[in-house]
Protein backbone atom coordinates (compact mmCIF):
# COMPACT_ATOMS: atom_id res chain seq x y z
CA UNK A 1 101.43 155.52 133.14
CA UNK A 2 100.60 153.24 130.35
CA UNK A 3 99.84 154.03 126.52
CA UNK A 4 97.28 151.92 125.32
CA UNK A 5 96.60 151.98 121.26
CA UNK A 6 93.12 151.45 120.83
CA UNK A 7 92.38 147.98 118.87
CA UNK A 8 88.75 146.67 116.75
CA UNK A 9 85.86 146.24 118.91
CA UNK A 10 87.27 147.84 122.03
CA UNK A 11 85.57 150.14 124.15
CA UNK A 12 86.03 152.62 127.10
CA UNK A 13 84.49 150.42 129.38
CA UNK A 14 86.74 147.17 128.18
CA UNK A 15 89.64 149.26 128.24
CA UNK A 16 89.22 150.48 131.69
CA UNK A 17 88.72 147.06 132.83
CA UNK A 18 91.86 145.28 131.44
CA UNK A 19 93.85 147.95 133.27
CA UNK A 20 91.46 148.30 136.45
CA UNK A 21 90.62 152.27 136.21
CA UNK A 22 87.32 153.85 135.56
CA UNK A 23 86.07 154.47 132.29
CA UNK A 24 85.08 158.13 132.73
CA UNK A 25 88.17 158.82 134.52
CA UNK A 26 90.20 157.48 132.16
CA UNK A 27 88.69 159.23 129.39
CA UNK A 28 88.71 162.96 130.74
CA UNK A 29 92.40 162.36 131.56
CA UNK A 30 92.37 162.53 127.70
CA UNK A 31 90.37 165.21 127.06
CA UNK A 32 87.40 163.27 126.11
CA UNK A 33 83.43 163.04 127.25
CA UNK A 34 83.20 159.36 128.42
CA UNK A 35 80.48 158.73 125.70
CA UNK A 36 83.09 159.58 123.02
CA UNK A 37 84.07 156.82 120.27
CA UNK A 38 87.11 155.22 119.83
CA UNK A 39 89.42 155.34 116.99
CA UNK A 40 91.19 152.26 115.66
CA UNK A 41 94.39 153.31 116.20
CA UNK A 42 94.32 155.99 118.83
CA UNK A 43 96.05 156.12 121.78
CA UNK A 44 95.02 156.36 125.32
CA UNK A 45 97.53 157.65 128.55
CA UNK A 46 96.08 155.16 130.90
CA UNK A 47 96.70 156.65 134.53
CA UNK A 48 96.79 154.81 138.12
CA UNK A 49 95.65 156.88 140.72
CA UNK A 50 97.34 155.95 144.21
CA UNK A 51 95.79 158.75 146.58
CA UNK A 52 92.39 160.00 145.69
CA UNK A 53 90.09 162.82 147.82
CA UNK A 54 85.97 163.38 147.78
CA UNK A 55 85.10 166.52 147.64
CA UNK A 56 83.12 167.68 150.99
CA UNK A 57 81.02 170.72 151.56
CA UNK A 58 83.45 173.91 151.79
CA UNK A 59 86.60 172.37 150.63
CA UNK A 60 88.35 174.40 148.46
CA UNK A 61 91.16 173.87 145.84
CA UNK A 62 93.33 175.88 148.47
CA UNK A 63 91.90 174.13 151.84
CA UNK A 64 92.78 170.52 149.74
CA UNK A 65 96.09 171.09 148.47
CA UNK A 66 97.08 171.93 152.06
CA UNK A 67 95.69 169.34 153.55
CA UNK A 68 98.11 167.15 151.09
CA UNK A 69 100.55 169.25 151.51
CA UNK A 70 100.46 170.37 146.93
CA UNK A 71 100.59 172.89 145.85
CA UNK A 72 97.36 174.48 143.74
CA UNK A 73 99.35 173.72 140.51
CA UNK A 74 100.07 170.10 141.11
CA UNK A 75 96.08 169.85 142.44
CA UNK A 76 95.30 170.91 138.96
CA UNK A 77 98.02 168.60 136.87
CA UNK A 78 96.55 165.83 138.63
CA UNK A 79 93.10 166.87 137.63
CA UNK A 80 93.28 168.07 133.77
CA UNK A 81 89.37 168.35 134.09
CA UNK A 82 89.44 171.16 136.39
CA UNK A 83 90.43 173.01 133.75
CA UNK A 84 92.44 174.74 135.99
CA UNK A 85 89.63 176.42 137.55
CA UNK A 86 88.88 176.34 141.29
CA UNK A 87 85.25 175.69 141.63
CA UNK A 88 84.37 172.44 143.24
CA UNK A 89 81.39 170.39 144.00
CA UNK A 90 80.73 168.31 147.07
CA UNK A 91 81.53 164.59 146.26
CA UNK A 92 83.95 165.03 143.14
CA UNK A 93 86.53 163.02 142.82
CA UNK A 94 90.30 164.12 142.96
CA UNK A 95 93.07 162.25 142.23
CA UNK A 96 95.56 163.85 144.95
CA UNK A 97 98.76 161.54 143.69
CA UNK A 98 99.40 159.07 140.87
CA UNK A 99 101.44 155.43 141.35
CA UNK A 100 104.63 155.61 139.21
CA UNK A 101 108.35 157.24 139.90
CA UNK A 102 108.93 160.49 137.90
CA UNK A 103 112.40 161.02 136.17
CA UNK A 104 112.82 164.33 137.97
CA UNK A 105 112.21 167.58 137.51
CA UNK A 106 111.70 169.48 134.54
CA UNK A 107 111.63 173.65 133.52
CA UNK A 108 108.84 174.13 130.81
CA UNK A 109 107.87 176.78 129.01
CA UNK A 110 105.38 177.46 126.53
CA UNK A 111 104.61 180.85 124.00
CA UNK A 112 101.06 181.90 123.78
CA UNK A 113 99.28 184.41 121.04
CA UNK A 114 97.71 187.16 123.10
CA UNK A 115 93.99 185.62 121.64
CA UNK A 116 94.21 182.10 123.25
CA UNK A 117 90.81 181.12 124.51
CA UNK A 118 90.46 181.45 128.65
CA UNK A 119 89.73 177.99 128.54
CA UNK A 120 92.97 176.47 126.74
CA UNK A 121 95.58 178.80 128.84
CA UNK A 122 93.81 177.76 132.04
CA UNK A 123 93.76 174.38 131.31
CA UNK A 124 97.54 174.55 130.71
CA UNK A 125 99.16 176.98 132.28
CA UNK A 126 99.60 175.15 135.73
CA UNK A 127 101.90 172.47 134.35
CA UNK A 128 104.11 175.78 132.91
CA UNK A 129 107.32 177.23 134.10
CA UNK A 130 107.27 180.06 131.90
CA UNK A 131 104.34 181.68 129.97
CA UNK A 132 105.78 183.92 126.60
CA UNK A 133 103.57 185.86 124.89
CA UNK A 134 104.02 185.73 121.02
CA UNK A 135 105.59 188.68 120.33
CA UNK A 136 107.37 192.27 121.17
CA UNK A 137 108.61 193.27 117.61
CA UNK A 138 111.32 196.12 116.12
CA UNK A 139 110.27 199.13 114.44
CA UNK A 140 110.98 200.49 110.94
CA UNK A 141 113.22 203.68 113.63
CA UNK A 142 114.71 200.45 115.16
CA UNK A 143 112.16 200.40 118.46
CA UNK A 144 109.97 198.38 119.79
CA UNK A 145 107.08 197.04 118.30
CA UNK A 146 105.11 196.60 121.45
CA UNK A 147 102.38 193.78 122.36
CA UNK A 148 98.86 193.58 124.40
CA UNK A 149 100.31 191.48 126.95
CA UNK A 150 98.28 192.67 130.02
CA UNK A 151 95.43 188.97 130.04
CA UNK A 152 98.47 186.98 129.74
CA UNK A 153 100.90 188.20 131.95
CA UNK A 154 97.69 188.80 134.72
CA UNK A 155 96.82 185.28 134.71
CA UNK A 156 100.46 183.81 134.56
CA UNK A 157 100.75 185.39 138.15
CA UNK A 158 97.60 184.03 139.06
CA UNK A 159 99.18 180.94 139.02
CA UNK A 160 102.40 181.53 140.09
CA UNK A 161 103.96 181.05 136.58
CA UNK A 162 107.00 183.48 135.26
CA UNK A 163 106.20 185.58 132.51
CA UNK A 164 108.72 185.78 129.65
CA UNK A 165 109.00 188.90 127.37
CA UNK A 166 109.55 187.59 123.82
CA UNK A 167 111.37 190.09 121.23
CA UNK A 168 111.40 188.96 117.55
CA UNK A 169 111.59 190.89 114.48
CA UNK A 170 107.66 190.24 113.33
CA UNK A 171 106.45 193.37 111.95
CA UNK A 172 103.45 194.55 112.33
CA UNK A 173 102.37 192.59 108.97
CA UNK A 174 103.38 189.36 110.52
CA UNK A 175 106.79 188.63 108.89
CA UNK A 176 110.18 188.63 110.10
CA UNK A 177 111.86 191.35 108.65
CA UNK A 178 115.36 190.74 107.87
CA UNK A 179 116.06 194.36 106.94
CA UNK A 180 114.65 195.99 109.98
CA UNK A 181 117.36 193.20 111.54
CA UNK A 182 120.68 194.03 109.95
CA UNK A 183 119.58 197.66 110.62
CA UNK A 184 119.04 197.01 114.51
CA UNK A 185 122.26 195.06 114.39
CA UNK A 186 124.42 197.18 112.57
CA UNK A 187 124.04 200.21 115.19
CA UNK A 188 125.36 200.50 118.43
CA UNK A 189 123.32 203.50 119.18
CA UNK A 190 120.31 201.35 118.03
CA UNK A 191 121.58 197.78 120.00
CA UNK A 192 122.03 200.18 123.53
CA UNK A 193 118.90 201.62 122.62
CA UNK A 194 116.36 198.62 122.22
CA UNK A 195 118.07 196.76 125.43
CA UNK A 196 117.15 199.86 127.51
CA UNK A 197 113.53 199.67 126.10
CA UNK A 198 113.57 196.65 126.74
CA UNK A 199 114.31 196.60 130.41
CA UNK A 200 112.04 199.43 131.00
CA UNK A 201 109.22 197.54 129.67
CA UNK A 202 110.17 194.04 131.66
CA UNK A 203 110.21 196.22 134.77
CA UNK A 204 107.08 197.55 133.64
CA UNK A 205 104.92 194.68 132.96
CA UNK A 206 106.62 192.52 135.79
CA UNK A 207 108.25 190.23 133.55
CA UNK A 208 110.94 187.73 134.53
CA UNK A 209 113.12 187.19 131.60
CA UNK A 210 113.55 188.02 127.97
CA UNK A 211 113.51 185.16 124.93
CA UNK A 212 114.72 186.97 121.77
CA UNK A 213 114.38 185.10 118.66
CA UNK A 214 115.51 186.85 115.22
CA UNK A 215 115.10 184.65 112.44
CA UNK A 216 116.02 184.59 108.54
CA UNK A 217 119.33 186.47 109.35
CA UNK A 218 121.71 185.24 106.39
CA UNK A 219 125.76 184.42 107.39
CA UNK A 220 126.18 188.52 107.05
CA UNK A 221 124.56 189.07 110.42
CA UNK A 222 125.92 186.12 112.20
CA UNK A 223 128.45 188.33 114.40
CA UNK A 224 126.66 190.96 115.11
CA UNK A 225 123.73 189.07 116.67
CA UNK A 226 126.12 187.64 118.39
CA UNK A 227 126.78 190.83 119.79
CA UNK A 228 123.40 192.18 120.49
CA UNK A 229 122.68 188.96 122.21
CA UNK A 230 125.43 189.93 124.56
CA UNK A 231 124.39 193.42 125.05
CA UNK A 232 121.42 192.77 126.36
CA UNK A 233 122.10 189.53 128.23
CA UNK A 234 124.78 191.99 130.16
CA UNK A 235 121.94 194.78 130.09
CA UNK A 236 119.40 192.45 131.88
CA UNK A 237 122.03 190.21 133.86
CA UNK A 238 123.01 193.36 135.84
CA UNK A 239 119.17 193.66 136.71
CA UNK A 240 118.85 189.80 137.91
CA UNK A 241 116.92 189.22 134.66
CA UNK A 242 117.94 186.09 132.31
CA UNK A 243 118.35 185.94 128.91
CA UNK A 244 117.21 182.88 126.07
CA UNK A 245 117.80 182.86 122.51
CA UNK A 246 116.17 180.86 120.19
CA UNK A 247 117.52 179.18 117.65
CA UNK A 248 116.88 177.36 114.27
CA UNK A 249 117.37 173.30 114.33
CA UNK A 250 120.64 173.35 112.61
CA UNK A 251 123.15 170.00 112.22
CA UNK A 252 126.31 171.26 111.91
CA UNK A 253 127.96 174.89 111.78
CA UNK A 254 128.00 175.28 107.89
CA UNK A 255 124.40 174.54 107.12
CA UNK A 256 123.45 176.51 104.07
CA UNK A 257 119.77 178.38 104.19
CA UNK A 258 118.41 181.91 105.62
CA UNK A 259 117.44 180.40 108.41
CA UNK A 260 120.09 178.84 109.78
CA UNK A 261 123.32 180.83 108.48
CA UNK A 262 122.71 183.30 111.38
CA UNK A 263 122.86 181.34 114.12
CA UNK A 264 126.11 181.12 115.25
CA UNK A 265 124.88 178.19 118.27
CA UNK A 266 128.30 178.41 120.01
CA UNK A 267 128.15 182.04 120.13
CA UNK A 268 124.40 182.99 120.56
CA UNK A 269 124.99 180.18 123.82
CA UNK A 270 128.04 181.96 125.31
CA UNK A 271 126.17 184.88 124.87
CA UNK A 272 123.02 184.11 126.58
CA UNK A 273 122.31 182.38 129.94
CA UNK A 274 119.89 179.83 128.00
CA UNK A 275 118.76 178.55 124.56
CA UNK A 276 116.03 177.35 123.36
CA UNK A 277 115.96 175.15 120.03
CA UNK A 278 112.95 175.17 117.80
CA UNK A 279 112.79 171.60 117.12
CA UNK A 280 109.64 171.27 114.57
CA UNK A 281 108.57 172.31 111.64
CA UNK A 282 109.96 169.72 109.53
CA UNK A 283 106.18 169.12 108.44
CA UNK A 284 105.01 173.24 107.64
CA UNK A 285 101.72 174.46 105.80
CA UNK A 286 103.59 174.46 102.26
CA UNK A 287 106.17 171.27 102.62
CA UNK A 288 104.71 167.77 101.87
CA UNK A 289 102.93 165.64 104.12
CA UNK A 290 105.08 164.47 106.93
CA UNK A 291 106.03 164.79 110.61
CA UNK A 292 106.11 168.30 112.29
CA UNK A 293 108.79 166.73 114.61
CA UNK A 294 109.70 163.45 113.08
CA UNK A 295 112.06 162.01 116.32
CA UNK A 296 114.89 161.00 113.94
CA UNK A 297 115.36 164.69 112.95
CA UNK A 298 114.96 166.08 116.04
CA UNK A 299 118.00 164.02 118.00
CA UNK A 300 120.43 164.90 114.65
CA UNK A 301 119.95 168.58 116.00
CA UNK A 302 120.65 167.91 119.65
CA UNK A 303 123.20 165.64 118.67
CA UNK A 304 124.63 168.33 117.62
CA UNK A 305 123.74 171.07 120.02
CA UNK A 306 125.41 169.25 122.83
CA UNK A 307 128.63 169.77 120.86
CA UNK A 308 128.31 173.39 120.75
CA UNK A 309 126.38 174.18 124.16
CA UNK A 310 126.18 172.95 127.27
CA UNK A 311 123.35 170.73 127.86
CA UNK A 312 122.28 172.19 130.89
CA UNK A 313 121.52 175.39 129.17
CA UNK A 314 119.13 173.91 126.53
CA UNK A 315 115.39 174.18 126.26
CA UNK A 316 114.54 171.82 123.33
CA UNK A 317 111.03 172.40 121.58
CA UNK A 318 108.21 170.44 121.21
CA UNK A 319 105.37 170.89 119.01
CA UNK A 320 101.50 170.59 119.93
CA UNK A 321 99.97 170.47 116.83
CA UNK A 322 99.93 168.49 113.47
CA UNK A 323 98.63 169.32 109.43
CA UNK A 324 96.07 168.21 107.55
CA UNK A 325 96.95 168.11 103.91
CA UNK A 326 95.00 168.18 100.98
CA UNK A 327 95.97 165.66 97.63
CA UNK A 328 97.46 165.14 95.36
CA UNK A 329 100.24 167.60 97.11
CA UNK A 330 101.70 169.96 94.58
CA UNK A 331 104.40 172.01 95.49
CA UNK A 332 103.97 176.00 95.64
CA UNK A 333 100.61 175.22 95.72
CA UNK A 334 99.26 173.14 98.11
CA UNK A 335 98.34 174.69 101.81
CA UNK A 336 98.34 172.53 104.80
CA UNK A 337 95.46 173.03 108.06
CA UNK A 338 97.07 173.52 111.18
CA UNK A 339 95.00 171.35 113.54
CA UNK A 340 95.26 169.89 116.93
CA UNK A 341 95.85 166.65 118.40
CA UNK A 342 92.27 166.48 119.63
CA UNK A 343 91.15 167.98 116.20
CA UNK A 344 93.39 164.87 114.18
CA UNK A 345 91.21 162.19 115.96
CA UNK A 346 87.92 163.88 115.45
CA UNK A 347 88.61 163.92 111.73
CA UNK A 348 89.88 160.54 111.52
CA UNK A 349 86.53 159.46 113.94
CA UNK A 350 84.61 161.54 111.52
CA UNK A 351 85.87 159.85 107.93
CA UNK A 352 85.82 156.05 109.72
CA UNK A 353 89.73 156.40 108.95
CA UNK A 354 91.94 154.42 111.25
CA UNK A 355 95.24 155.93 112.69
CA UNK A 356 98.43 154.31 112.15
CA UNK A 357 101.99 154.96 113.45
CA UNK A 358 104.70 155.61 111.59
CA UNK A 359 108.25 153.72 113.14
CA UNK A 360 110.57 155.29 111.96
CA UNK A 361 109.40 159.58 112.72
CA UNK A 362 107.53 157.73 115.85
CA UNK A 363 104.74 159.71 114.71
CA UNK A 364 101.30 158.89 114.11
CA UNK A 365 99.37 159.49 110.68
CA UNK A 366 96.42 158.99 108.91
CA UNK A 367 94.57 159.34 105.40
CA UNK A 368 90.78 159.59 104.55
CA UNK A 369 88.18 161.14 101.85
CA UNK A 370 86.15 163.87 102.35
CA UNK A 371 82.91 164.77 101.60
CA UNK A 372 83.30 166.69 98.36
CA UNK A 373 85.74 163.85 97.12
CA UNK A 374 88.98 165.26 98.35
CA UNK A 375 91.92 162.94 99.69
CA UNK A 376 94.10 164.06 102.58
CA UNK A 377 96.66 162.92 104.54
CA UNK A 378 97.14 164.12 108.30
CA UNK A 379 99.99 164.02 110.49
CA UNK A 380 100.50 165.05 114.05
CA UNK A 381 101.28 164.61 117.83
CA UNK A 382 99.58 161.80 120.24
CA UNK A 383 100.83 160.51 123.59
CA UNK A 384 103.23 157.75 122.14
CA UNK A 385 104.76 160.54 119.83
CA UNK A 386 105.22 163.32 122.97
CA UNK A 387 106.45 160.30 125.55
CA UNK A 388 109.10 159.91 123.16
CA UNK A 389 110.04 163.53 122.62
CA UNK A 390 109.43 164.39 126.59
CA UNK A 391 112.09 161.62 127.69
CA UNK A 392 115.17 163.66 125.91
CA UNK A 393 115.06 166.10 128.57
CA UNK A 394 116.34 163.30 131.00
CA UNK A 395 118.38 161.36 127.87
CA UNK A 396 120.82 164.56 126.97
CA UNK A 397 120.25 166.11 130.62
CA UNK A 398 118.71 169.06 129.32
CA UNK A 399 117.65 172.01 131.50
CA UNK A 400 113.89 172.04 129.83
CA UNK A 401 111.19 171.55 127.53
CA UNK A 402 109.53 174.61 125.30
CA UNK A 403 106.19 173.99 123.94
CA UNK A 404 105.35 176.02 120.27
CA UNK A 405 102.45 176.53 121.45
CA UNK A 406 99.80 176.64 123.41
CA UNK A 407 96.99 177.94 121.65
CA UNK A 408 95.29 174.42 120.78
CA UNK A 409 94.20 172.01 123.38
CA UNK A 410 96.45 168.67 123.92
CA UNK A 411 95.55 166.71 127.19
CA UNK A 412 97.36 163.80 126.33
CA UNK A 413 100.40 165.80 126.25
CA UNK A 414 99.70 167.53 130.01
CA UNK A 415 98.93 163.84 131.20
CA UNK A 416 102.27 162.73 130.09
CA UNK A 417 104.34 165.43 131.43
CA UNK A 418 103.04 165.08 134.41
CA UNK A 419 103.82 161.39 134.66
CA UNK A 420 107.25 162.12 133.48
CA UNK A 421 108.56 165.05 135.11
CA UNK A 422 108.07 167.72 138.46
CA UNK A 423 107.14 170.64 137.03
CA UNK A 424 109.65 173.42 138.15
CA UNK A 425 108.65 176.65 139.58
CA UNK A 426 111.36 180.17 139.51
């Protein structure tokens, strides 16, 4: 794998031939229509395939993969314009295996609103691990708040991917409830409660795990989580069930803020059999422009995770999105457009902008005017910014990667885990 930032005057076809790959290839791998224009700036996963298959009359996904001796799911990572889908054509081309080492293996997950499109999931779910659907809730009586999770779970078994249960305290207006919380866990009757429910409804739906993630706690509640995090780890344990807990991107153990004052990370990791650390955000739809996941920010957490958990027990996250903001930015007022990747470079296609790179975040950005006037600024995720974030898994020896999420389409990111990393299966 090579990243390739697009300079003036260059085009697919010139590309292609400095690094001796086809054009159209080349640009699919990316999520693009070969016909599509280039972006000063932009950047390009340019991928070498070594073993390469023509379709012949009846050949299916299936009869391939065992002739290669792949499985469906790596058929499909090598092949991002499948879509994941297993209709062929006589005479397509298939790239079977790519030229290049991988670090290793890698366990990825990946949440999902129930309303992603069937195209985006399918498209991603065979380089997944784990699917979660966003999210199981708790009740104003302390219950469950309970989630259409049928499509999701369905097609995560279609593909041979574990489905995750995910319990948060969202209501049912959409916020996390910090009352209906310190109610849950200030009742034993309520904690023993909500992990039976809970283990009733993994058996139920055929889950394979639970990811519980109660956020805006306050130092009060520290302990008891704590505790509740235990109970049901033990709950689920005994059932052969494991248990992750999510966890704000704190930086040391006495970081001020209602986010972070509740997460107690030596004691929410002793408690659970995995955590998983939401490392984004930094960039949100009311902050000012800048990176979602600038890198520098991201290793002072997991600089200091590793000093509180084992590394081996940490899923770190990784964003797949970026913001477009509107100027001048005024704070408590302005409102940032979550966007994707693909989404970024149409705009900055659209407005003649070109995309630069910011060193320091290792982050790419861009500004331009629209067409009523208005200045913006955009920030957000390409495949120089997710190479660098990917390659911590290996660096702190991590157990995995968690994507936040997967609702908007990111080839460039797929293209690059799969260079990187053997997707684990459970």
């Amino acid at each position: 794998m090579v990243i390739h930032v697009v300079s003036p005057g260059e085009t697919p076809v010139s590309i292609a031939a400095q690094y001796g790959v086809i054009p159209t290839r080349m640009m699919r791998d990316n999520g693009y229509s070969p016909d599509t224009a280039l972006v000063v700036g932009q950047s390009l996963v340019i991928l070498f395939p070594d073993v390469t298959h023509i379709v012949q009359p009846g050949e299916t996904i299936t009869s391939i993969s065992n002739q290669y001796g792949l499985s469906t799911n790596e058929l499909f990572r090598n092949n991002y314009e499948l879509g994941g889908r297993a209709a062929l054509y006589p005479g397509q081309y298939l790239v079977i295996s790519y030229r290049g080492e991988k670090l290793g293996p890698a366990y990825v997950s990946a949440y999902s609103y129930p309303f992603i499109t069937d195209f985006v999931l399918r498209s991603s779910i065979p380089y997944l691990t784990y699917l979660i659907p966003f999210t199981y809730g708790i009740s104003e009586q302390s219950g469950l708040v309970y989630l259409n999770d049928f499509r999701l779970i369905n097609i995560a078994n279609e593909y041979s991917v574990a489905p995750v249960m995910h319990l948060s305290t969202l209501t049912e207006q959409d916020v996390f409830s910090t009352e209906r919380a310190a109610r849950l866990l200030s009742s034993d009757t309520a904690i023993n409660a909500v992990s039976q429910a809970i283990l009733n409804n993994i058996k139920t739906k055929g889950y394979k795990g639970l990811d519980i993630d109660f956020e805006y706690l306050g130092a009060a509640q520290a302990e008891n989580y704590v505790k509740f995090v235990q109970t049901v780890t033990n709950t689920l344990n005994a059932e052969g069930y494991p248990v992750w807990v999510a966890l704000a991107p704190k930086i040391s153990d006495t970081q001020p803020g209602l986010l972070y004052e509740g997460h107690d990370y030596a004691g929410l990791a002793n408690a659970a059999n995995y955590v998983f650390i939401m490392t984004y955000e930094w960039g949100y739809k009311y902050s000012s422009p800048q990176a979602v996941a600038p890198i520098n920010s991201v290793r002072r957490v997991l600089d200091y995770a590793v000093t509180r958990i084992p590394p081996e027990k940490i899923f770190f996250g990784v964003p797949t999105y970026g913001y477009d903001w509107p100027l001048p930015y005024i704070k408590g007022e302005t409102s940032a457009t979550s966007i994707s990747s693909v989404r970024a470079v149409d705009l900055a296609r659209e407005y003649g902008a070109e995309i630069k790179f910011d060193e320091a975040t290792q982050t790419p950005f861009f500004n331009y005017t629209d067409y009523f006037g208005i200045a913006h600024e955009v920030w957000f995720e390409d495949a120089r910014s997710i190479n660098v974030k990917l390659r911590l898994k290996n660096e702190y020896g991590f157990r995995g990667i968690g994507y936040w999420d997967l609702l908007r389409p990111f080839p460039q990111n797929w293209a690059v885990l799969n260079s990187l990393y053997n997707v684990a299966l459970v």
